[in-house]
C-alpha atoms as a PDB file:
ATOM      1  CA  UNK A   1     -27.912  80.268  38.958  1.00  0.00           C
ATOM      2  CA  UNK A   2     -25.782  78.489  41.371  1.00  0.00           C
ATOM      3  CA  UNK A   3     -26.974  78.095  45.097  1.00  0.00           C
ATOM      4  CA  UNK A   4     -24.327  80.239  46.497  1.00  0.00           C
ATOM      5  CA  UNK A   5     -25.823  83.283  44.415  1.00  0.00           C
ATOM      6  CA  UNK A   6     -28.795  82.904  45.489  1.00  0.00           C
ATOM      7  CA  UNK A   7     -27.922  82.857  48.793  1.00  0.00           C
ATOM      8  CA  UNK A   8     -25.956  86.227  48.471  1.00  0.00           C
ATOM      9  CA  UNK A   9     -28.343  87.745  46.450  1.00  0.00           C
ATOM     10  CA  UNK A  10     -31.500  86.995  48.681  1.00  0.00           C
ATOM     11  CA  UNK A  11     -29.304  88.299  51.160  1.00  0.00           C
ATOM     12  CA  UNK A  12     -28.475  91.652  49.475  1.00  0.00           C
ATOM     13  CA  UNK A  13     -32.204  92.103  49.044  1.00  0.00           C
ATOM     14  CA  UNK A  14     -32.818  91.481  53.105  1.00  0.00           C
ATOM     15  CA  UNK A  15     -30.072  93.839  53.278  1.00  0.00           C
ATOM     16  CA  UNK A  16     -31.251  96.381  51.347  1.00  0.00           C
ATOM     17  CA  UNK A  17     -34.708  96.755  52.623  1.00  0.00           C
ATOM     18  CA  UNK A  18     -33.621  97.089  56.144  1.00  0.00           C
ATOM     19  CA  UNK A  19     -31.506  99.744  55.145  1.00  0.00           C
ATOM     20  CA  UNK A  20     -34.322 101.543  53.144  1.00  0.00           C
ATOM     21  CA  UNK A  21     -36.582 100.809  56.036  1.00  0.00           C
ATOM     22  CA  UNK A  22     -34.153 101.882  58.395  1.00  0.00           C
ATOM     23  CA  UNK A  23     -33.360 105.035  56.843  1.00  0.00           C
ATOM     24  CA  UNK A  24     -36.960 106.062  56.825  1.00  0.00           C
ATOM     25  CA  UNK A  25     -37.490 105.648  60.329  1.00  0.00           C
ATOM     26  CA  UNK A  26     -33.907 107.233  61.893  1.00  0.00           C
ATOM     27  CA  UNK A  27     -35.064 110.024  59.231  1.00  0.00           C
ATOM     28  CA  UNK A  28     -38.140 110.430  60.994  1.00  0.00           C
ATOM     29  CA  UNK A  29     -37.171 109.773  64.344  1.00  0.00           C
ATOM     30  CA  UNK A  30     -33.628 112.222  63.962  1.00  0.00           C
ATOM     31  CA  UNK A  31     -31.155 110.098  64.770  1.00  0.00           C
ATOM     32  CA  UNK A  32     -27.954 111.790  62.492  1.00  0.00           C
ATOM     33  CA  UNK A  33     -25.249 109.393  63.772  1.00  0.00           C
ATOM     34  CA  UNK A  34     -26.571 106.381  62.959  1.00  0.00           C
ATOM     35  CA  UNK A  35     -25.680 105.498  59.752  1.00  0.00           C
ATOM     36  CA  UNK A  36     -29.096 102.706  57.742  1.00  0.00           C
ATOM     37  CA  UNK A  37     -26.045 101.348  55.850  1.00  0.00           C
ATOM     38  CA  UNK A  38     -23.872  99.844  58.395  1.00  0.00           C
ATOM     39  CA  UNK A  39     -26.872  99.158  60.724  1.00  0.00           C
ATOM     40  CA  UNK A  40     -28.463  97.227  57.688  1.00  0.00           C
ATOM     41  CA  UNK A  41     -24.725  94.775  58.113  1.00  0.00           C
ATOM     42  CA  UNK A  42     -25.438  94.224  61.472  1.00  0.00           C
ATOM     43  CA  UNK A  43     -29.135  93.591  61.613  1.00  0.00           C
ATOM     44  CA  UNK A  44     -28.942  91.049  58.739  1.00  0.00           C
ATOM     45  CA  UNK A  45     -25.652  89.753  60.677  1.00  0.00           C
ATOM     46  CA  UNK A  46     -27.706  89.198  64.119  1.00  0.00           C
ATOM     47  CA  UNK A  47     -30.667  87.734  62.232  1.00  0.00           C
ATOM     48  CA  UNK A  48     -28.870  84.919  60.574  1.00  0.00           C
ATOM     49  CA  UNK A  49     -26.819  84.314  63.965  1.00  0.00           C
ATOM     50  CA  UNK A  50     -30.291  84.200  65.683  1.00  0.00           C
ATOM     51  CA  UNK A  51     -31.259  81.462  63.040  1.00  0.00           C
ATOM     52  CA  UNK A  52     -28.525  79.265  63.274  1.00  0.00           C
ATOM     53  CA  UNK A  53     -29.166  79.160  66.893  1.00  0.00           C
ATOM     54  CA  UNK A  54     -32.233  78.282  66.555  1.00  0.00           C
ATOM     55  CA  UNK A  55     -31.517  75.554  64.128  1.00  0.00           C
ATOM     56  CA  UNK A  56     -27.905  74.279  66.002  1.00  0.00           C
ATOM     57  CA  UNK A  57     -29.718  74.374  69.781  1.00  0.00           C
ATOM     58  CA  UNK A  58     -33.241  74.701  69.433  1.00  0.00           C
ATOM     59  CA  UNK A  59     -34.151  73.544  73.170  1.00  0.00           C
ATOM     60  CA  UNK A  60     -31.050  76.243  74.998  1.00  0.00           C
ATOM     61  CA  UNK A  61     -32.160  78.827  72.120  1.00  0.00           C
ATOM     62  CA  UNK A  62     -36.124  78.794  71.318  1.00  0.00           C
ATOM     63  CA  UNK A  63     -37.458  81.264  68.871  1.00  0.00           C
ATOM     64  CA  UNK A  64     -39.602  83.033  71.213  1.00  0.00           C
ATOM     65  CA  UNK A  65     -36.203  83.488  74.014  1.00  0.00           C
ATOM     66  CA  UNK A  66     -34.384  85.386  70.940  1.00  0.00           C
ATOM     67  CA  UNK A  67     -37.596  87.271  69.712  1.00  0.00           C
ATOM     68  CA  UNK A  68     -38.383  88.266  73.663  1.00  0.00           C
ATOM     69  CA  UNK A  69     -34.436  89.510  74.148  1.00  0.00           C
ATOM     70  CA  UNK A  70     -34.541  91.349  70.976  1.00  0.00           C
ATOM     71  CA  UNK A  71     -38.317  93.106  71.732  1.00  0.00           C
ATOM     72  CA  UNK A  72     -36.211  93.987  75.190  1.00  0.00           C
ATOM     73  CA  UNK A  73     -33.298  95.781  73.309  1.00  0.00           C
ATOM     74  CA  UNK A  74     -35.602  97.385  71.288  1.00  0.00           C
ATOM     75  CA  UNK A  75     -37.678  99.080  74.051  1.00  0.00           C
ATOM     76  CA  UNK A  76     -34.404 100.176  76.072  1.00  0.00           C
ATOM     77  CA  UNK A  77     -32.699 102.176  73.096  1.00  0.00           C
ATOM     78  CA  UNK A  78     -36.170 103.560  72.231  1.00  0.00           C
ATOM     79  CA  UNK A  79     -36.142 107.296  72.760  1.00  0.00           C
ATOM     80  CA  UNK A  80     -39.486 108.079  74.829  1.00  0.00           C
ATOM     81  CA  UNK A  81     -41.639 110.496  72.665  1.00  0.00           C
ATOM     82  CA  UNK A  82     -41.159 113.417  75.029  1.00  0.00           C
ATOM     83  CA  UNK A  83     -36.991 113.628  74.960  1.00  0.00           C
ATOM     84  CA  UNK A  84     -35.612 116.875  72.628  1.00  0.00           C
ATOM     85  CA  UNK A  85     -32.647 116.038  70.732  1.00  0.00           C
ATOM     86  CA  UNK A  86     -32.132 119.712  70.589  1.00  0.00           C
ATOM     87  CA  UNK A  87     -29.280 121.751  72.326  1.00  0.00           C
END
């Protein structure tokens, strides 16, 4: 199998467990306008961008400064346990 397959298919299976993964959780959690699919686009987008950072300008963009800014998004759009999505 050429490279470039490989590439998109490792990539479709990254894809496609963040979107499983995802759905479970917004399932859970009720979040009805957020669709796993085109989240699962934009997770996998961010996570290669955050690579090639890493790899282009390691010392301006360290690992831990892009794993610290994305634990910070992640605790600002988390809902707190006692907020009702109800009407």
């Amino acid at each position: 199998m050429p490279v470039g397959e490989r590439i998109e298919q490792a990539r479709e299976v990254i894809r496609s467990t963040l979107e499983q993964r995802l759905a479970d959780g917004l399932a859970e959690r009720g979040a009805p306008d957020v669709e796993p699919e085109v989240l699962s686009q934009v997770l996998l987008v961010a996570g290669e961008q955050f690579a090639r950072l890493v790899i282009t300008d390691p010392d301006r963009y360290p690992p831990e400064r892009l794993i610290a800014n994305l634990r910070g998004v992640l605790a600002a759009v988390r809902a707190p346990a006692s907020v009702s999505t109800s009407a």
